[in-house]
Protein backbone atom coordinates (compact mmCIF):
# COMPACT_ATOMS: atom_id res chain seq x y z
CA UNK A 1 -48.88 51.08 46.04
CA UNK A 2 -52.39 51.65 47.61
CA UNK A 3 -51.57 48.81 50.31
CA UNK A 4 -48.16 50.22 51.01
CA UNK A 5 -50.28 53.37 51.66
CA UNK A 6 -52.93 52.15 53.97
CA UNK A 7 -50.31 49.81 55.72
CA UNK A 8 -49.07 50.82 58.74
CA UNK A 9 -45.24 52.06 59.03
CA UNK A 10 -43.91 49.16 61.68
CA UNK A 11 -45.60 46.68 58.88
CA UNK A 12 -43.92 48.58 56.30
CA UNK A 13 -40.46 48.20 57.59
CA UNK A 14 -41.14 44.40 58.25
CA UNK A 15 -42.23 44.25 54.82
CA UNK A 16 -39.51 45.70 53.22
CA UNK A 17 -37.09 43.77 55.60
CA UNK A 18 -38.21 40.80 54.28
CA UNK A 19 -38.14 41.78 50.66
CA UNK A 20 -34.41 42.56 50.95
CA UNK A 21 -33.72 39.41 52.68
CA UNK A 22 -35.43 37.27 49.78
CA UNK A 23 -33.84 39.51 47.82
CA UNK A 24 -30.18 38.54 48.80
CA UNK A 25 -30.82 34.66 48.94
CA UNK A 26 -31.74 34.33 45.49
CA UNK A 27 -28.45 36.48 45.00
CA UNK A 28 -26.67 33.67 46.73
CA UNK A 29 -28.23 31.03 45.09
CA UNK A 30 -27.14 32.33 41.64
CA UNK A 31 -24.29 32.71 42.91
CA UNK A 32 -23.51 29.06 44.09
CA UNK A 33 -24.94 27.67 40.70
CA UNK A 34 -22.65 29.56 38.70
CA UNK A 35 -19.85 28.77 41.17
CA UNK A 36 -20.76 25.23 40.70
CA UNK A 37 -21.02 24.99 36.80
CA UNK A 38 -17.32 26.81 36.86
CA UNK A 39 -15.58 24.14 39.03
CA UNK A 40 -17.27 21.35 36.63
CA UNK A 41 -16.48 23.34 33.78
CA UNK A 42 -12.85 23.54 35.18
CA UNK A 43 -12.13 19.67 36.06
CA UNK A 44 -13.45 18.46 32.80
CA UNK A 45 -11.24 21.09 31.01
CA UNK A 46 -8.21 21.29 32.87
CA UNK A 47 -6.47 17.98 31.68
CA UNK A 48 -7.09 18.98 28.06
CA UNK A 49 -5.44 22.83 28.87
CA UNK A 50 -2.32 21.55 31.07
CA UNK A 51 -1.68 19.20 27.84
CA UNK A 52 -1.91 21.30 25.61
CA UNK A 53 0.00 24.62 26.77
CA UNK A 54 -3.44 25.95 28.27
CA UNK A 55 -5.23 25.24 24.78
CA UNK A 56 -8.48 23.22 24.77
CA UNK A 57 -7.65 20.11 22.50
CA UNK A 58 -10.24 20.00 19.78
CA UNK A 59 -10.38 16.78 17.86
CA UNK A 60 -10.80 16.88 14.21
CA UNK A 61 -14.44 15.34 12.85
CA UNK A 62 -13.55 12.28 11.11
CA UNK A 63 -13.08 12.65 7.38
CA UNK A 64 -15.81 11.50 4.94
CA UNK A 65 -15.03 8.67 2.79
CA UNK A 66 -12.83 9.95 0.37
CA UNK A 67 -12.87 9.37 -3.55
CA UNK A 68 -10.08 9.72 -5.58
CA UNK A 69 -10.37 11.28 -9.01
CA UNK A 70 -8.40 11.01 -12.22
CA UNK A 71 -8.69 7.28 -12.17
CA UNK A 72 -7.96 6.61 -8.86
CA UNK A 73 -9.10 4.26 -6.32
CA UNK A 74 -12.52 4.77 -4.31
CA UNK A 75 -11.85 5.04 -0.38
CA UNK A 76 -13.63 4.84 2.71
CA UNK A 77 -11.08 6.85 5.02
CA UNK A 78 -14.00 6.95 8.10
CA UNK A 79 -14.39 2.87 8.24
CA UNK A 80 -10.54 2.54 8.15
CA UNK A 81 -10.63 4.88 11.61
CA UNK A 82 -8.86 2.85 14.36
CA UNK A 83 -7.96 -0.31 11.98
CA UNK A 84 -4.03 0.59 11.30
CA UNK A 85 -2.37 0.82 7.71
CA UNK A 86 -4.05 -0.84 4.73
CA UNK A 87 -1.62 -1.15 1.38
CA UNK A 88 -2.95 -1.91 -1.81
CA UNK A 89 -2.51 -2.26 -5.55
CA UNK A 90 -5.10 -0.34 -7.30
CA UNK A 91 -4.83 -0.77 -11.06
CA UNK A 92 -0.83 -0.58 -11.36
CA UNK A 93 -0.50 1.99 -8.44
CA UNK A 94 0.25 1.16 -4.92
CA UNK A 95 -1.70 3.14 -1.94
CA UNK A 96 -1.70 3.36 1.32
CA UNK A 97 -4.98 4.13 3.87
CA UNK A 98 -4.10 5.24 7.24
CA UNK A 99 -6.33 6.19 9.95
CA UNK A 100 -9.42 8.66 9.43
CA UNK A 101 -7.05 11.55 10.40
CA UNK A 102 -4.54 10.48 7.58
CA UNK A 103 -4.57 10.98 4.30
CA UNK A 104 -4.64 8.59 1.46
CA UNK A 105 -0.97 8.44 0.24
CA UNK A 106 -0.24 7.22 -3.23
CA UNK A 107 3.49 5.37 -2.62
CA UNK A 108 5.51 6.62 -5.78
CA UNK A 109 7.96 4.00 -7.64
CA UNK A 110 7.95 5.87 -11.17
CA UNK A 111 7.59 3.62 -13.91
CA UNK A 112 7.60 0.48 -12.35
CA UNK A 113 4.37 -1.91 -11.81
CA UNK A 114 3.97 -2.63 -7.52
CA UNK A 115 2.83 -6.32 -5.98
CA UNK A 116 3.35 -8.12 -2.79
CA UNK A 117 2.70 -4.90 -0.45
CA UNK A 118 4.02 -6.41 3.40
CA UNK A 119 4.11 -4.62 6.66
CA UNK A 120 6.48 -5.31 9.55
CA UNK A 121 5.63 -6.59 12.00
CA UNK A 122 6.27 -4.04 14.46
CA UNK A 123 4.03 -2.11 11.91
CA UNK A 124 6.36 0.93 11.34
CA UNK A 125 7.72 -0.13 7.81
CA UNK A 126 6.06 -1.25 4.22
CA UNK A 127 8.22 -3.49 1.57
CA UNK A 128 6.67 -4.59 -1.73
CA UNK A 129 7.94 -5.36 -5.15
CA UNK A 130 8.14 -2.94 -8.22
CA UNK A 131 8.79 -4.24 -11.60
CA UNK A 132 9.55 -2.57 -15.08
CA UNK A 133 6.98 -5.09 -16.95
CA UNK A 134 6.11 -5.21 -20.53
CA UNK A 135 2.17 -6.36 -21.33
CA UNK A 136 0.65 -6.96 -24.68
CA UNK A 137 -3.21 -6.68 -25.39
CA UNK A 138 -4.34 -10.01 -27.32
CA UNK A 139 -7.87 -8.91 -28.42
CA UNK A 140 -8.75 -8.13 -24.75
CA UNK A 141 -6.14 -11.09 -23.37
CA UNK A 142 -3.38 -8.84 -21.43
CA UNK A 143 -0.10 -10.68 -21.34
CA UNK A 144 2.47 -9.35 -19.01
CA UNK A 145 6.05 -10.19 -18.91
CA UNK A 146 8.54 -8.93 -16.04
CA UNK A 147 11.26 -7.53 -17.07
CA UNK A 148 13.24 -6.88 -14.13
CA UNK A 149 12.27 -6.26 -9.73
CA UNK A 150 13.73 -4.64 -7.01
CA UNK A 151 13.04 -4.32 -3.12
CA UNK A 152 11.71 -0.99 -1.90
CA UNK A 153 10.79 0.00 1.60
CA UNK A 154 8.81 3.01 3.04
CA UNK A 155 7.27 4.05 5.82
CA UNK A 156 3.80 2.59 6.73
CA UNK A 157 2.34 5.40 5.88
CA UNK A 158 3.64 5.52 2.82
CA UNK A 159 5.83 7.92 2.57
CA UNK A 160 9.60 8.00 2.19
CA UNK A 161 9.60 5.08 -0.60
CA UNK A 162 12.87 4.22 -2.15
CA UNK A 163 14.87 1.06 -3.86
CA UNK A 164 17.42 -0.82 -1.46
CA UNK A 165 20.44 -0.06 -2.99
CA UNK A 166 23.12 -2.70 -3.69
CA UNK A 167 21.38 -6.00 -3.81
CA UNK A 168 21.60 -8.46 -6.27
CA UNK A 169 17.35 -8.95 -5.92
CA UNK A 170 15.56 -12.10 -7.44
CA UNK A 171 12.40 -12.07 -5.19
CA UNK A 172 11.27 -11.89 -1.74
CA UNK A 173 10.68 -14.68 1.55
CA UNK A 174 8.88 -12.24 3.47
CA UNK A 175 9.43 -10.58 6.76
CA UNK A 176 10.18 -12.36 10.22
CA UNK A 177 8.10 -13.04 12.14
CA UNK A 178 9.63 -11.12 15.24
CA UNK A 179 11.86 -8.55 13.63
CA UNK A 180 11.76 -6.16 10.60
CA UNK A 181 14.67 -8.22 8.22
CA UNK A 182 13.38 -9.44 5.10
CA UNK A 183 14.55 -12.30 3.60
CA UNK A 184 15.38 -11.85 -0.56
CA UNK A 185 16.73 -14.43 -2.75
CA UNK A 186 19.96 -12.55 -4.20
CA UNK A 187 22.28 -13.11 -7.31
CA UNK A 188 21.46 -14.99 -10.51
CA UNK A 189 22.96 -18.00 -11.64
CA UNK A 190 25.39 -18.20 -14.68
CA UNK A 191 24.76 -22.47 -14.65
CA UNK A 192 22.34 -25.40 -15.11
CA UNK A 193 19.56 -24.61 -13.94
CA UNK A 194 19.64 -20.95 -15.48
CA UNK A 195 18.25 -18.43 -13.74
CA UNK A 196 17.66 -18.84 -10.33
CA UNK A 197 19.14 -17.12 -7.12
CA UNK A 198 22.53 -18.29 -5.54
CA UNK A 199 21.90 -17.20 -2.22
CA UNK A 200 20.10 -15.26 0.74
CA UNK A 201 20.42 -12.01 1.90
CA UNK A 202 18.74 -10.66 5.19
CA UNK A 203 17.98 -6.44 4.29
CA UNK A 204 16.62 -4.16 6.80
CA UNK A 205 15.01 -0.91 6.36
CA UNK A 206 17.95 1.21 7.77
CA UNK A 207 20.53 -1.10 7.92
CA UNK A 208 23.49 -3.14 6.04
CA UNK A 209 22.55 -5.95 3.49
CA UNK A 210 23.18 -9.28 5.64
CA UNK A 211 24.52 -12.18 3.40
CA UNK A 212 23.07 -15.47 4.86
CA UNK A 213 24.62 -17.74 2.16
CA UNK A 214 25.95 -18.18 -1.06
CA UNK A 215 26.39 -21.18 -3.50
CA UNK A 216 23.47 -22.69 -4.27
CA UNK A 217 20.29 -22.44 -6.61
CA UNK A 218 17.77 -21.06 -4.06
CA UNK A 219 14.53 -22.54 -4.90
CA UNK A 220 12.17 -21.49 -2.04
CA UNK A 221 12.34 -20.58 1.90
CA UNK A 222 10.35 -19.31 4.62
CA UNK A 223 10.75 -18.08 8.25
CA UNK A 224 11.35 -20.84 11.14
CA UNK A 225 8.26 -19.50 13.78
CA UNK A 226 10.72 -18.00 16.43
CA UNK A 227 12.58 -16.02 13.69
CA UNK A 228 15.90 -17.19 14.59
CA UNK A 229 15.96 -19.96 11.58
CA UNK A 230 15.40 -19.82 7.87
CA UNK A 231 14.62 -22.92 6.18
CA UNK A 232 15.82 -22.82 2.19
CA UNK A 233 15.60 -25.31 -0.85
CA UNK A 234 17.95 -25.82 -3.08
CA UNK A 235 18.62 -27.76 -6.36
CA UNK A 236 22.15 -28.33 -7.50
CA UNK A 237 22.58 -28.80 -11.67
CA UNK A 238 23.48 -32.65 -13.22
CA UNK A 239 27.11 -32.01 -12.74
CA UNK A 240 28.21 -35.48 -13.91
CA UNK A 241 27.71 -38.32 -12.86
CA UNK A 242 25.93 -36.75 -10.30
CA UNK A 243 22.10 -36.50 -10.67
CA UNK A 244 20.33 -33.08 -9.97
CA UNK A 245 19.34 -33.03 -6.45
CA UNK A 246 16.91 -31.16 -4.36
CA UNK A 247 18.16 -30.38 -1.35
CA UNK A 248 16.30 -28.86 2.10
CA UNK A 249 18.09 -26.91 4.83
CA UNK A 250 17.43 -24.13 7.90
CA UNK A 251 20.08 -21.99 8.37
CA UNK A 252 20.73 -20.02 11.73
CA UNK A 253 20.26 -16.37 11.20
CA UNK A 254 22.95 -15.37 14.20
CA UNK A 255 25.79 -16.86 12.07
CA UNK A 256 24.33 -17.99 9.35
CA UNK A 257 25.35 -22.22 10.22
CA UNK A 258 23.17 -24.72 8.28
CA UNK A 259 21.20 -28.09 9.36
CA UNK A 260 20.85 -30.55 6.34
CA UNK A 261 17.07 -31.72 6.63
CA UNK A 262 16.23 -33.80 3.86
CA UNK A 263 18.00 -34.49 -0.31
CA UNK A 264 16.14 -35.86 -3.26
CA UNK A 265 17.33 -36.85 -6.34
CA UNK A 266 15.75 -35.42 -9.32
CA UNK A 267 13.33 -33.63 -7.43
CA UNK A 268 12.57 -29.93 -7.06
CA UNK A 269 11.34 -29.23 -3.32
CA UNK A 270 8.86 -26.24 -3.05
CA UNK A 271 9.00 -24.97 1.04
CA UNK A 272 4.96 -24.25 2.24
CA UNK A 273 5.32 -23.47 5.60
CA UNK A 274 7.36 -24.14 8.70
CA UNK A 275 4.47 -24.75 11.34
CA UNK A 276 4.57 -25.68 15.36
CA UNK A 277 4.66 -29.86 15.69
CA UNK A 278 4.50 -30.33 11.80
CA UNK A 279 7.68 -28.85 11.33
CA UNK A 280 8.82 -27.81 7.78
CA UNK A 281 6.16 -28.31 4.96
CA UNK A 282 6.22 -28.65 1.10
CA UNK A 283 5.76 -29.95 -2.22
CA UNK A 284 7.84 -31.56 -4.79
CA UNK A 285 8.14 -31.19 -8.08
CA UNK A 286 9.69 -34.46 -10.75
CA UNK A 287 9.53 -36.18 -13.51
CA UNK A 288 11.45 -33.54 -15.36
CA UNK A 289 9.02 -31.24 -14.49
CA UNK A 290 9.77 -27.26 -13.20
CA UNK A 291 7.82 -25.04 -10.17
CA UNK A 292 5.07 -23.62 -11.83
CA UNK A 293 5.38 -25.29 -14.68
CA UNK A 294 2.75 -27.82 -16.40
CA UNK A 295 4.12 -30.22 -14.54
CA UNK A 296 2.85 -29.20 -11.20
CA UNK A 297 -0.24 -27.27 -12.49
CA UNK A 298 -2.75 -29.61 -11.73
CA UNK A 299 -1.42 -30.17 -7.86
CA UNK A 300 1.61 -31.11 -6.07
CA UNK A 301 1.88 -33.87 -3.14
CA UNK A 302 2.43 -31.99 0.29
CA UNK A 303 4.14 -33.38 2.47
CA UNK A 304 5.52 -32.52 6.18
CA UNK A 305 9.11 -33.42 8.03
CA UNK A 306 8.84 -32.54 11.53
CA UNK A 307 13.03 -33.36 12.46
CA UNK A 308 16.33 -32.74 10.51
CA UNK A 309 16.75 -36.12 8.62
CA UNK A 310 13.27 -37.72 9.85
CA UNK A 311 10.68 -39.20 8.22
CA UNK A 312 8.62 -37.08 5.78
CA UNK A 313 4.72 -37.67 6.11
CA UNK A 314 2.58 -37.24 3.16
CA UNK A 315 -0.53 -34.84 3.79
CA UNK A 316 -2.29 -34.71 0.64
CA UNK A 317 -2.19 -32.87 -2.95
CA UNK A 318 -2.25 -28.96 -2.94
CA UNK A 319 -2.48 -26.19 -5.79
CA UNK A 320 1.52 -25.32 -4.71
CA UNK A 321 1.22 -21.90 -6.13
CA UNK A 322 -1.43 -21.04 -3.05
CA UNK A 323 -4.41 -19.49 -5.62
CA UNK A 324 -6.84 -21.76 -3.47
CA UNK A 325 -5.02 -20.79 -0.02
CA UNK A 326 -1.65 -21.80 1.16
CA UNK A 327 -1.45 -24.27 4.01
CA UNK A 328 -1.42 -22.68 7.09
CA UNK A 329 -1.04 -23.89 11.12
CA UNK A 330 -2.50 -21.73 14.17
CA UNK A 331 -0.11 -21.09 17.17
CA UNK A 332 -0.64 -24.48 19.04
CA UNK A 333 -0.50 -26.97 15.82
CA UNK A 334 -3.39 -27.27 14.22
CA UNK A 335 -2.97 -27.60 10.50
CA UNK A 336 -5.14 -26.23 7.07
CA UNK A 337 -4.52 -26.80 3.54
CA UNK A 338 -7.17 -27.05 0.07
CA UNK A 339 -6.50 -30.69 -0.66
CA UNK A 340 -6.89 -31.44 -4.72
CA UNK A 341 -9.74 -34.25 -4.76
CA UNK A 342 -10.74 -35.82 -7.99
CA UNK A 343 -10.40 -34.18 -11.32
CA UNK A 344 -10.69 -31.24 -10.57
CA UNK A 345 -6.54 -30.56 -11.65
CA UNK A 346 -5.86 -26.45 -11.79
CA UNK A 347 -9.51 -25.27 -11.44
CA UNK A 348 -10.10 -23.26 -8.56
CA UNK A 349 -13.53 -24.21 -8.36
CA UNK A 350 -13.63 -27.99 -8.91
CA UNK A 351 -12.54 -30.64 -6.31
CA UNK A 352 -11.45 -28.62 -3.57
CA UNK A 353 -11.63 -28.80 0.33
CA UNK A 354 -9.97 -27.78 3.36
CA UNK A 355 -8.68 -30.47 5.45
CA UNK A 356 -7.59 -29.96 9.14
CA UNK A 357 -4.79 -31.63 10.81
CA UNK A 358 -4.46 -32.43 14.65
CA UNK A 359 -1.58 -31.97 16.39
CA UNK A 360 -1.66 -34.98 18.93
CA UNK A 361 -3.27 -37.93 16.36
CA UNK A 362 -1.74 -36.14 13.09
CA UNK A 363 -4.75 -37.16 11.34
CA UNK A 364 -6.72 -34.85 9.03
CA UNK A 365 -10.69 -34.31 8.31
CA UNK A 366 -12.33 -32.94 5.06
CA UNK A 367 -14.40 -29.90 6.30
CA UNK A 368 -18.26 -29.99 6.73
CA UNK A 369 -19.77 -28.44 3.71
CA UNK A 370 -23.24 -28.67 1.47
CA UNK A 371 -23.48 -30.55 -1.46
CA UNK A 372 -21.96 -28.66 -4.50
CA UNK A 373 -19.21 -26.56 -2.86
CA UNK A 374 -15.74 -26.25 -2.20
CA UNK A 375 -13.77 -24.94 0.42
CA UNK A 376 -11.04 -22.64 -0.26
CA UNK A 377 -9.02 -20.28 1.50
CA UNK A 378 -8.28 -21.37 5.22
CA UNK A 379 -7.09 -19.04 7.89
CA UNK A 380 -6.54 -19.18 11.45
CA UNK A 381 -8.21 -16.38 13.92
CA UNK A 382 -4.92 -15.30 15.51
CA UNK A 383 -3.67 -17.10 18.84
CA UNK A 384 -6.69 -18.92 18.75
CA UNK A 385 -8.09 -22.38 17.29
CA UNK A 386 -10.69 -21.50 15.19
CA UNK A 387 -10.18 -21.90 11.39
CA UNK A 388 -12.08 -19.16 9.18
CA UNK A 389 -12.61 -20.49 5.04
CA UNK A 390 -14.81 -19.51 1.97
CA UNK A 391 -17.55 -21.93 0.81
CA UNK A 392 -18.53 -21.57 -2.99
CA UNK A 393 -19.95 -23.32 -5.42
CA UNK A 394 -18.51 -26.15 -7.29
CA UNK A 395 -19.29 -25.94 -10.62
CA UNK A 396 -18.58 -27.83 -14.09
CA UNK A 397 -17.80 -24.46 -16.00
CA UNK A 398 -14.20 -24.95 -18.01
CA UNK A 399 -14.77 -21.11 -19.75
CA UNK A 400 -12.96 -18.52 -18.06
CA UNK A 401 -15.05 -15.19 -18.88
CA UNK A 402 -14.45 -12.39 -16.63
CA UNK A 403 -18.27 -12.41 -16.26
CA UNK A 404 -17.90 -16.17 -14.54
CA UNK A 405 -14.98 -15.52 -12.59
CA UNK A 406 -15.86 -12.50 -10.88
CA UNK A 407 -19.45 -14.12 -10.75
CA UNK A 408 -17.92 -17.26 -8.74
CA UNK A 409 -15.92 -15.15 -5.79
CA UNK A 410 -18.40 -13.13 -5.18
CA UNK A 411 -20.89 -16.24 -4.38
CA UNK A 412 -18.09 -17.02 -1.60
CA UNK A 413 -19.46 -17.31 2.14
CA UNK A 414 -17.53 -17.34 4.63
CA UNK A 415 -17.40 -19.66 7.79
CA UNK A 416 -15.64 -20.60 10.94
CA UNK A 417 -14.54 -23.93 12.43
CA UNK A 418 -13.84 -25.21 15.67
CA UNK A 419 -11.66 -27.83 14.99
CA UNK A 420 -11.76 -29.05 19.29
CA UNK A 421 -15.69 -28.95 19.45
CA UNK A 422 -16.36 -30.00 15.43
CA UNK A 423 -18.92 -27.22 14.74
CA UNK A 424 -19.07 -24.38 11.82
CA UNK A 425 -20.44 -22.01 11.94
CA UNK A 426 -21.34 -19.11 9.03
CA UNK A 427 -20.58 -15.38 9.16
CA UNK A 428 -23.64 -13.98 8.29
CA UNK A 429 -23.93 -10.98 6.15
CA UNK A 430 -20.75 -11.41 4.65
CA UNK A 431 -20.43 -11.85 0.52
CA UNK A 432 -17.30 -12.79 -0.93
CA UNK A 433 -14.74 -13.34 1.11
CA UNK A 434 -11.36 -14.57 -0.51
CA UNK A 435 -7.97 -14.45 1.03
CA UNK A 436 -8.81 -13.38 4.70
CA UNK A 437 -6.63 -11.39 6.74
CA UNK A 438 -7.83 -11.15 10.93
CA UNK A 439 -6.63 -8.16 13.69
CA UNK A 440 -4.60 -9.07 16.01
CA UNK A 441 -7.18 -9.83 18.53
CA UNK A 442 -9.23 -11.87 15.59
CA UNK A 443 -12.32 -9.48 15.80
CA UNK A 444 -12.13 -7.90 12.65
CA UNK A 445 -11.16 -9.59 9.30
CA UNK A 446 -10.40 -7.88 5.94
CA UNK A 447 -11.55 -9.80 3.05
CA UNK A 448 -11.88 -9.43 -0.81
CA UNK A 449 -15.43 -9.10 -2.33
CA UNK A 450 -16.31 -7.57 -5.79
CA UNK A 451 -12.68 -6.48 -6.55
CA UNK A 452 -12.88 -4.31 -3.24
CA UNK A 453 -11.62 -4.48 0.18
CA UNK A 454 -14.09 -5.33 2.92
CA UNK A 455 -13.77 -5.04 6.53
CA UNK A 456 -16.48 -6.97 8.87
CA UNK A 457 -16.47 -6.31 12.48
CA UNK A 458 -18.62 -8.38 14.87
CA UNK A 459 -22.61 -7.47 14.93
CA UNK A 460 -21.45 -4.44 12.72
CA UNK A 461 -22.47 -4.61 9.21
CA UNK A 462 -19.35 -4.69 6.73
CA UNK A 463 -18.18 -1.92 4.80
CA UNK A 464 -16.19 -1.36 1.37
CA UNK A 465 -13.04 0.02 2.27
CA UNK A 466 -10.96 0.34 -1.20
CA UNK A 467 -11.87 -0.27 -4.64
CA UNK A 468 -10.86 -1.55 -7.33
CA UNK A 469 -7.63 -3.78 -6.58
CA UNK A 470 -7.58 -4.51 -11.02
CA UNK A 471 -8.82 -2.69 -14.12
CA UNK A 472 -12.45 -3.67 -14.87
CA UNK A 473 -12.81 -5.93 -16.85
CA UNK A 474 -9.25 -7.18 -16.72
CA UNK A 475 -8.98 -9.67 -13.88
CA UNK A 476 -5.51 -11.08 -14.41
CA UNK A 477 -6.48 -15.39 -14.07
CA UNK A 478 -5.37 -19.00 -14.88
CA UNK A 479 -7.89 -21.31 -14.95
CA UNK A 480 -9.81 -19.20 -12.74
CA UNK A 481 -7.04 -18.52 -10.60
CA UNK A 482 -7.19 -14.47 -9.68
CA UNK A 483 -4.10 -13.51 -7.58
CA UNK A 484 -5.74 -11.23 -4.94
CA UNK A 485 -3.63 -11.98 -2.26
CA UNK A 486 -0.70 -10.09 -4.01
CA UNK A 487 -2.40 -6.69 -3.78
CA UNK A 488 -2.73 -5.57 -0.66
CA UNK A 489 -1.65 -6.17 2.74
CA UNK A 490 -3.07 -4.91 6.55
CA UNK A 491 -1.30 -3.51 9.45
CA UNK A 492 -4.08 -4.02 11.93
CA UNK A 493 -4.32 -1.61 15.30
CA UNK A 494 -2.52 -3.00 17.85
């Protein structure tokens, strides 16, 4: 104020002048920030409003793992964000895992025991088996007999679960590969041999019950690799004086006409797999001797015809009822199966190793592996040449305690093989590691480890998913044999 006073006026005015101009500037300045921080505001925004009825779009947080109570299976809803539709058996009840954002859904078949869970493979619809069972505790020893199945479908989420009505339902073949028809063996036969299914039917979620064909005892079949073919074996009874026969044939889904591939007399023939170059696979059963029976407990011969009435090639001796890994071929003909060396007969854990197959020589390798081990479980990284398998520990052991068995798959480590280049290489950080399933793109893989679900994904570290696929304690086995691969099934992101 004093040097306002003892200014003089002219120098006051400028002064002031100045002030004012300064003054409306920094005015103008503001001004442009703010105008600035608006339009960004605006274009980030304005996508989100103009989809959403000029709302903001706020995502949801993904959930927390989830744990269900009341005896219930433990969840990890957050690691399954992104990874598709994950089914599974937990003690008795089947579940279903979605995406973070989706809740777990418990599928409901009342009073009936679920298995085999199997997506699509468009991934909208779930099928799986549900049986009215009746199970007896020997001192600890559960013995469980099935009383009767049926086919159900539901949604892949879960939801909308119901029987397929009107079928005649002895077990399932599986999906195609291309569209969503599953293959059932249908009917029951009222003659020698007792029991089994007189025909296929194709069933869709939605629509009418297909009848491929009727007539015979349907032992076994399995999807040709386009879909459009479904190979079936048969085994007619000792109508005198003819001998029982085991018959192979594919039959043309379109119309249902059949191609005669290969007959043998007094011989059961158990379809494997219908693979590119190798053509239809199996095992055969004789001697008097029954599927699953003692007979074909300690291994079965597999062999290969690659041609309607051509020459059958014999690959090696499997475990036919697939509790080491069923044989399996990637896209361009490479082949896997757990040959049976030695004596190791129905033990899992004794005498086992994954050969591979080439497509142009046809000849097959035993796998790398340490001293002490077997290799179990093969499985092919999706459209791609590289063979993925457990390692574990062969060992002498002929008692069966749930201690040992759980013990022994959890000591599994998985690898990778490059069957072109000849090199393995280990997964590191991955424990267990029975019956594999990969993503579509082969970057993830879902695994079994510790009687929970585990999902690795490249450099990340893996994490439980689902637990427990049995009752503790209660590991259903034979000779080691745990069947795993019946409890759950993965709809990986496409």
């Amino acid at each position: 104020m004093t040097i306002l006073e003892d200014a003089p006026a002219t120098q006051i005015d400028a002064d002031a002048r100045a002030l004012f101009e300064e003054a409306r500037r920094r005015r103008r300045r503001r001004w442009l920030a703010i105008g600035v921080v608006f339009l960004a505001v605006l274009a980030a925004t304005l996508p989100l409003v103009l989809a959403n009825g000029a709302k903001p779009r706020h995502l949801p947080p993904p959930l927390p793992p989830v744990t269900q109570t009341h005896g219930g299976p433990t969840v990890d809803a957050a690691a399954m964000r992104g990874q598709g539709h994950l089914a599974f058996v937990s003690q008795g009840t089947l579940w279903v895992l979605g995406d973070s954002r989706e809740p777990l859904t418990e599928v409901h078949a009342p009073g009936l025991v679920p298995s085999e869970p199997s997506f699509s493979p468009d991934g909208r619809w779930l099928a799986f088996v549900a049986s009215k069972v009746l199970s007896h505790d020997y001192g600890g020893d559960v013995v469980t007999n099935v009383l009767s199945s049926s086919l159900w479908m539901a949604r892949a989420n879960g939801t909308g679960a119901h029987p397929v009505g009107g079928l005649s339902f002895k077990g399932s073949f599986g999906w195609s590969p291309t569209s969503d028809v599953v293959a059932v063996a249908a009917g029951t036969s009222t003659s020698v041999p007792f029991g089994l299914a007189t025909g296929v039917d194709l069933v869709g979620p939605t629509g009418p019950i297909v009848r491929l064909f009727r007539g015979s005892h349907v032992v076994s079949a399995t999807w040709g690799p386009g879909g459009a073919d479904l190979a079936v074996s048969t085994m007619s009874g000792p109508d005198a004086p003819s001998p029982w026969t085991g018959a192979l044939a594919s039959y043309q889904v379109s119309d249902g006409r059949p191609t005669q591939w290969l007959s043998l007399p007094n011989t059961w023939i158990v379809i494997s797999g219908w693979w590119p170059v190798w053509g239809i696979g199996f095992t055969t059963v004789g001697g008097g001797g029954v599927p699953g029976g003692s007979a074909a407990a300690d291994g079965s011969p597999l062999l290969a015809i690659s041609a309607p009435r051509g020459p059958t090639r014999l690959l090696g001796t499997i475990l036919s009822n697939g509790s080491t890994g069923r044989p399996t071929a990637s896209t361009t003909g490479w082949l896997a199966f757990v040959d049976n060396f030695g004596d190791g007969g129905r033990t899992v854990w004794q005498s086992k190793q994954v050969e591979v197959c080439a497509p142009t020589t046809l000849a097959c390798v035993v796998l790398p592996h340490p001293d002490g081990t077997v290799t179990v479980d093969p499985a092919w990284l999706p459209h791609q040449d590289i063979l993925s398998y457990a390692v574990a520990p062969d060992q002498p052991a002929s008692v069966f305690l749930q201690s040992t068995v759980g013990a022994w798959y959890d000591r599994h480590q998985l690898s990778e093989y490059a069957p072109r280049a000849r090199t393995t290489t280990a997964m590191s950080g991955v424990q267990g590691g029975a019956d594999q399933l990969w993503s579509t793109h082969g970057e993830t893989v879902l695994y079994v480890s510790g009687d929970g679900l585990w999902l690795a994904s490249g450099s990340h570290a893996p994490v439980e998913v689902a637990r427990p696929l049995f009752t503790p304690g209660r590991l259903p086995m034979f000779y080691a044999q745990v069947p795993f691969a019946s409890q759950f099934a993965w709809s990986a992101a496409r």
